[in-house]
Every structure is written in structure tokens, then in C-alpha cells.
N, C-alpha and C. Protein backbone atom coordinates (compact mmCIF):
# COMPACT_ATOMS: atom_id res chain seq x y z
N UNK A 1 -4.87 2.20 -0.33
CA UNK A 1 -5.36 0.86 -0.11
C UNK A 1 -5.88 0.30 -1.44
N UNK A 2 -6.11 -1.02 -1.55
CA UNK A 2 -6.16 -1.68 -2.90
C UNK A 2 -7.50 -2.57 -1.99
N UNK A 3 -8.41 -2.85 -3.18
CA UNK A 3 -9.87 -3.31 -2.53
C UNK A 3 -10.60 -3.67 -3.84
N UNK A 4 -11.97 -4.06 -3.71
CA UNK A 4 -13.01 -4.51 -5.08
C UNK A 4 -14.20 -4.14 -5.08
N UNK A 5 -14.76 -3.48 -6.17
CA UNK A 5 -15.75 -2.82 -5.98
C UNK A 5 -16.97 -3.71 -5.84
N UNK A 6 -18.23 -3.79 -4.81
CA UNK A 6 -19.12 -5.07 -4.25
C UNK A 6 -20.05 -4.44 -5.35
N UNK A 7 -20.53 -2.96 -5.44
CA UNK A 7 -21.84 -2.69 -6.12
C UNK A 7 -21.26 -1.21 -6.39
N UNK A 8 -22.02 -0.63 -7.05
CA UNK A 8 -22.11 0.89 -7.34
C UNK A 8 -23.55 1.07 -7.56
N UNK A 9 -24.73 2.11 -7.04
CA UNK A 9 -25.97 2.20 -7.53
C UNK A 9 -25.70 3.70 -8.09
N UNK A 10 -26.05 3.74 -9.42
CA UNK A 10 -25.84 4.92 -10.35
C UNK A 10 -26.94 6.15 -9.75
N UNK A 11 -28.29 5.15 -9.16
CA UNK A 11 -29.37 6.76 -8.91
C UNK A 11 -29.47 6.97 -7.83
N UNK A 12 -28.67 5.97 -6.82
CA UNK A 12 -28.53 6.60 -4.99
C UNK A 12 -27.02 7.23 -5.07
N UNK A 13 -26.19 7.21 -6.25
CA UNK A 13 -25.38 7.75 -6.10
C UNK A 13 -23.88 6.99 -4.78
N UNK A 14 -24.19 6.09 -4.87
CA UNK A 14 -23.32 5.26 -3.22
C UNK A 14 -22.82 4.33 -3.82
N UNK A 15 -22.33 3.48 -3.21
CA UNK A 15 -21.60 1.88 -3.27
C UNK A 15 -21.12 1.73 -2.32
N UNK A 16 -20.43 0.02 -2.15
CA UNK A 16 -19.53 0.06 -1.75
C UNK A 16 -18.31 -1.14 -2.09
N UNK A 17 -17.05 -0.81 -1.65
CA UNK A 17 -15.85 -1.47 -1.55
C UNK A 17 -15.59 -2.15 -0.36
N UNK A 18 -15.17 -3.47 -1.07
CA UNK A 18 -14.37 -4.21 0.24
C UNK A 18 -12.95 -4.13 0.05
N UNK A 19 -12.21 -3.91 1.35
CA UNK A 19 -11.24 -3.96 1.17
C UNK A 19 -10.60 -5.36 0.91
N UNK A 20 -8.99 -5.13 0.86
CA UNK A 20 -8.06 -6.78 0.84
C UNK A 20 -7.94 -7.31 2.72
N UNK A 21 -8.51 -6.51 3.49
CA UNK A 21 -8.47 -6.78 4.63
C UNK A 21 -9.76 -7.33 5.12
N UNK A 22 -11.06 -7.04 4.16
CA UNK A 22 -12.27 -7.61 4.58
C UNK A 22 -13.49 -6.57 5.16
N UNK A 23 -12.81 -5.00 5.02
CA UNK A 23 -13.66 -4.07 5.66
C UNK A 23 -14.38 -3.90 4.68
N UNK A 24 -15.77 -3.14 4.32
CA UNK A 24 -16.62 -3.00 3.63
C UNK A 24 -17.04 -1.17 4.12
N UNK A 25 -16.35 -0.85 3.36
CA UNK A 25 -16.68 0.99 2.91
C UNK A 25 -17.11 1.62 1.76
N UNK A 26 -17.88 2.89 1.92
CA UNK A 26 -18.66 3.49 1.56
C UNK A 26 -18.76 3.94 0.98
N UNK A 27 -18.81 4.22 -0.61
CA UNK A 27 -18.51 5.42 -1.52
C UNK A 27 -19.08 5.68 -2.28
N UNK A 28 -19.00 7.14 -2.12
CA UNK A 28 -20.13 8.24 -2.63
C UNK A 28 -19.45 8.58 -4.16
N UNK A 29 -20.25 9.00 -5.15
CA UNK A 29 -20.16 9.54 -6.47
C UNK A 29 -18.94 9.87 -6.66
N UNK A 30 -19.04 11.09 -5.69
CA UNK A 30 -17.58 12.08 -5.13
C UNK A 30 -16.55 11.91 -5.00
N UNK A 31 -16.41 10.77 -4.73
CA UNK A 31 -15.09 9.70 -4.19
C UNK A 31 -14.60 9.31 -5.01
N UNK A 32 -14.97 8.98 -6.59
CA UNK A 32 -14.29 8.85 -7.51
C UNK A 32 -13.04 9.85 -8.05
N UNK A 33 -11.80 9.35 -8.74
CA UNK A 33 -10.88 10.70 -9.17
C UNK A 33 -11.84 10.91 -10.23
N UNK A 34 -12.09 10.29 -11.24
CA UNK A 34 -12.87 10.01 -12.61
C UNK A 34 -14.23 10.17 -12.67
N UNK A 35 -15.00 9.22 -13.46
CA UNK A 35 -16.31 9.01 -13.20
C UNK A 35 -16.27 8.13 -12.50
N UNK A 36 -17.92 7.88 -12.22
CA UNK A 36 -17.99 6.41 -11.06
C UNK A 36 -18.38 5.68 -12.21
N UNK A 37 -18.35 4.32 -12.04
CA UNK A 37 -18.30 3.12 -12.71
C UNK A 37 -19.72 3.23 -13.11
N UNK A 38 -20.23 2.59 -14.46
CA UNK A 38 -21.49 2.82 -15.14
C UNK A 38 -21.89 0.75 -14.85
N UNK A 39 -23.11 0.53 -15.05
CA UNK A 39 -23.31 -0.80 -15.27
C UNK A 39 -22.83 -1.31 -14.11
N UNK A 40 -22.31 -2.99 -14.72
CA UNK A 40 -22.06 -3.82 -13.26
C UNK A 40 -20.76 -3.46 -13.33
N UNK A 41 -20.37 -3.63 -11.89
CA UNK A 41 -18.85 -2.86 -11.59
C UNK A 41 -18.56 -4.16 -10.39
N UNK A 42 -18.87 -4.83 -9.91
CA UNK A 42 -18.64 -5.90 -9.42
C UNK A 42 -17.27 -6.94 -9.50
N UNK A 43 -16.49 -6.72 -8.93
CA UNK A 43 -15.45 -7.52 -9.38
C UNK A 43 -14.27 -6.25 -9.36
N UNK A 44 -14.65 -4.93 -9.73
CA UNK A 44 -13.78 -4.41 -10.31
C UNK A 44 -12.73 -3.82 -9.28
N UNK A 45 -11.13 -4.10 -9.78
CA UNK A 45 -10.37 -3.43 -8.64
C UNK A 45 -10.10 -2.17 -8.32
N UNK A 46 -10.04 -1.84 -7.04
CA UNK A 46 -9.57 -0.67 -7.12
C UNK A 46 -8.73 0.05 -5.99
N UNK A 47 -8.14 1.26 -6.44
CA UNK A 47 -7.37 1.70 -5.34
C UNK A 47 -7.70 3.16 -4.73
N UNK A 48 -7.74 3.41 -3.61
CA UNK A 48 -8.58 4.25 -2.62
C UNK A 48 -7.70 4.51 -1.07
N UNK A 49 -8.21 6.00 -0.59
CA UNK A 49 -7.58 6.58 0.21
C UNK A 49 -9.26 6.30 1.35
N UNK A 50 -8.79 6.12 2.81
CA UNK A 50 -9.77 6.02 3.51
C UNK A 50 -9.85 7.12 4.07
N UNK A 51 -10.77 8.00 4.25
CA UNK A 51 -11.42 8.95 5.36
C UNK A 51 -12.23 8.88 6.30
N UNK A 52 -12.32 9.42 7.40
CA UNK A 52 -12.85 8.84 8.41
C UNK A 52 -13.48 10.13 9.14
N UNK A 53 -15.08 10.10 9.15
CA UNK A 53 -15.65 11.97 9.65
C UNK A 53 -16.68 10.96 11.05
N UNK A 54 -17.62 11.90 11.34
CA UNK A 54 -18.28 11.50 12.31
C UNK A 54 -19.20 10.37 12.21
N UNK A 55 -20.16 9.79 10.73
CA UNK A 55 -20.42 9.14 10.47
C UNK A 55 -20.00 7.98 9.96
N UNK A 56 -18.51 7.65 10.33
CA UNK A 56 -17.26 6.66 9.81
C UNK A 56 -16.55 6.63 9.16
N UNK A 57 -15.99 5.09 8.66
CA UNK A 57 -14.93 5.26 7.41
C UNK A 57 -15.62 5.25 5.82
N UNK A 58 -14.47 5.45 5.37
CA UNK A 58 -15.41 5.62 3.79
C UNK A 58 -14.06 5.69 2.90
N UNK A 59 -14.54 5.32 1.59
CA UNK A 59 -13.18 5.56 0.46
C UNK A 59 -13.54 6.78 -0.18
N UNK A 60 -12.02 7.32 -1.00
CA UNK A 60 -12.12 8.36 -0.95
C UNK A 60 -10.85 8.66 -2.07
N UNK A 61 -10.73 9.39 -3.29
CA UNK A 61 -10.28 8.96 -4.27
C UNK A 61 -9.32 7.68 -4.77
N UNK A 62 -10.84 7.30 -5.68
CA UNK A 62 -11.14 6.17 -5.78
C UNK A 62 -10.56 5.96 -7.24
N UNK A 63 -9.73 5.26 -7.16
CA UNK A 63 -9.14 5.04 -9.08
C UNK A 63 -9.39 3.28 -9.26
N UNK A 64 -9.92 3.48 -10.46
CA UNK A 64 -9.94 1.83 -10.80
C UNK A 64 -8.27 1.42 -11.35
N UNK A 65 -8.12 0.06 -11.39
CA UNK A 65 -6.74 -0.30 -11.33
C UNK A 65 -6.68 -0.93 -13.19
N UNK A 66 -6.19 -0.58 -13.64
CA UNK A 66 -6.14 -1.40 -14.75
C UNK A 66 -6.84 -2.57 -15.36
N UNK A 67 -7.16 -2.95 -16.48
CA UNK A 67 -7.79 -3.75 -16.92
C UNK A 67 -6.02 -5.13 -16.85
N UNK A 68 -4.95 -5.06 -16.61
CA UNK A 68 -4.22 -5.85 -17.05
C UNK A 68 -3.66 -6.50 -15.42
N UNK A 69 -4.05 -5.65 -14.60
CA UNK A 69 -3.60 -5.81 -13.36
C UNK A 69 -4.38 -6.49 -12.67
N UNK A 70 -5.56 -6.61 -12.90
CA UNK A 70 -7.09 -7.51 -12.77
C UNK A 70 -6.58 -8.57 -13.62
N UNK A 71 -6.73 -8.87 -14.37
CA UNK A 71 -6.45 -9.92 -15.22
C UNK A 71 -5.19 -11.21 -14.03
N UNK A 72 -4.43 -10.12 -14.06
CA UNK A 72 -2.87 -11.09 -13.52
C UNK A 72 -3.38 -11.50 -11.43
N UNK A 73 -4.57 -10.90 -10.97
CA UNK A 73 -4.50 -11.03 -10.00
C UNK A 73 -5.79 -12.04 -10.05
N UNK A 74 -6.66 -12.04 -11.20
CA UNK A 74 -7.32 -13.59 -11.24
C UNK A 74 -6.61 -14.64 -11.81
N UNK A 75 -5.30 -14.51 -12.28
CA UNK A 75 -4.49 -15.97 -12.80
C UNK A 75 -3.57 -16.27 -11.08
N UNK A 76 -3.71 -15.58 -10.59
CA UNK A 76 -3.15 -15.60 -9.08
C UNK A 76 -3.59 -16.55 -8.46
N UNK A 77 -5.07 -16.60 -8.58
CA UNK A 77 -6.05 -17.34 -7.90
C UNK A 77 -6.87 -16.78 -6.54
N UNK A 78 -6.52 -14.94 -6.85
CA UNK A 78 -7.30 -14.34 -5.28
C UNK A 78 -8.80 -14.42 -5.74
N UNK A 79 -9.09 -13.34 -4.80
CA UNK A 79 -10.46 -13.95 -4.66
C UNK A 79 -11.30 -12.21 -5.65
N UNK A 80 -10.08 -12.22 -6.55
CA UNK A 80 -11.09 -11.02 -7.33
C UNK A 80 -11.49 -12.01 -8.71
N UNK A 81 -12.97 -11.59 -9.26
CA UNK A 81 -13.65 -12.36 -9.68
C UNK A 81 -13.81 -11.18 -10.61
């Protein structure tokens, strides 16, 4: 799935992503392939596998999408900022 990152908090370790469908999921440190995003991460795209345990859905290696692929999807006119 392809989605935008809303927040990341570096010392609760969480965030979350909205998807291109409008869902808003959960992701933990862990969930990153990489590191998790440092600073504001707001805006940033990304692409993610959903998992789903007893406490819900959630993303789940989490790769950010290019700096060039962001670029071409705000000359688009969506709604990544």
C-alpha cells in the first residue's frame, strides 16, 4: 500500500500513516525496513504492508518512497503536501 506519513514521535517511539484510501494506521519504530524518520516527517510518502493482530491494523515494513516520486505526485496536484 502507498500512504503519507501524518507524524512520527521519536521518544514514544509510534506514528502514524494515512493511507490513499483515508485509513489512519499505526506504526511502531519496528515497522520501519530502515530507520524511522528523524524530525518532521509530515508529508512524507510512503509504502507499507498492513498487519492486522488482536489490537488491529497497523503498517508494517515501512519504506519511504523517493524524494523524486514525491516531488511528481505534488505537480499532480494530490493531496501530498
Amino acid at each position: 500500500m502507498r500512504g503519507t506519513m501524518l507524524w512520527f514521535n521519536e521518544e514514544q517511539h509510534h506514528g502514524v500513516i494515512t493511507t490513499d484510501d483515508g485509513e489512519q494506521l499505526q506504526v511502531l519504530r519496528s515497522g520501519f525496513v530502515e530507520s524511522a524518520p528523524e524530525g518532521p516527517c509530515g508529508g512524507l510518502v510512503v509504502e507499507f504492508d498492513v498487519a492486522e493482530d488482536g489490537s488491529g491494523r497497523r503498517a508494517e515494513a515501512v519504506r519511504l518512497v523517493p524524494q523524486v516520486e514525491q516531488r511528481r505526485a505534488r505537480r499532480r496536484g494530490s493531496h501530498f503536501h
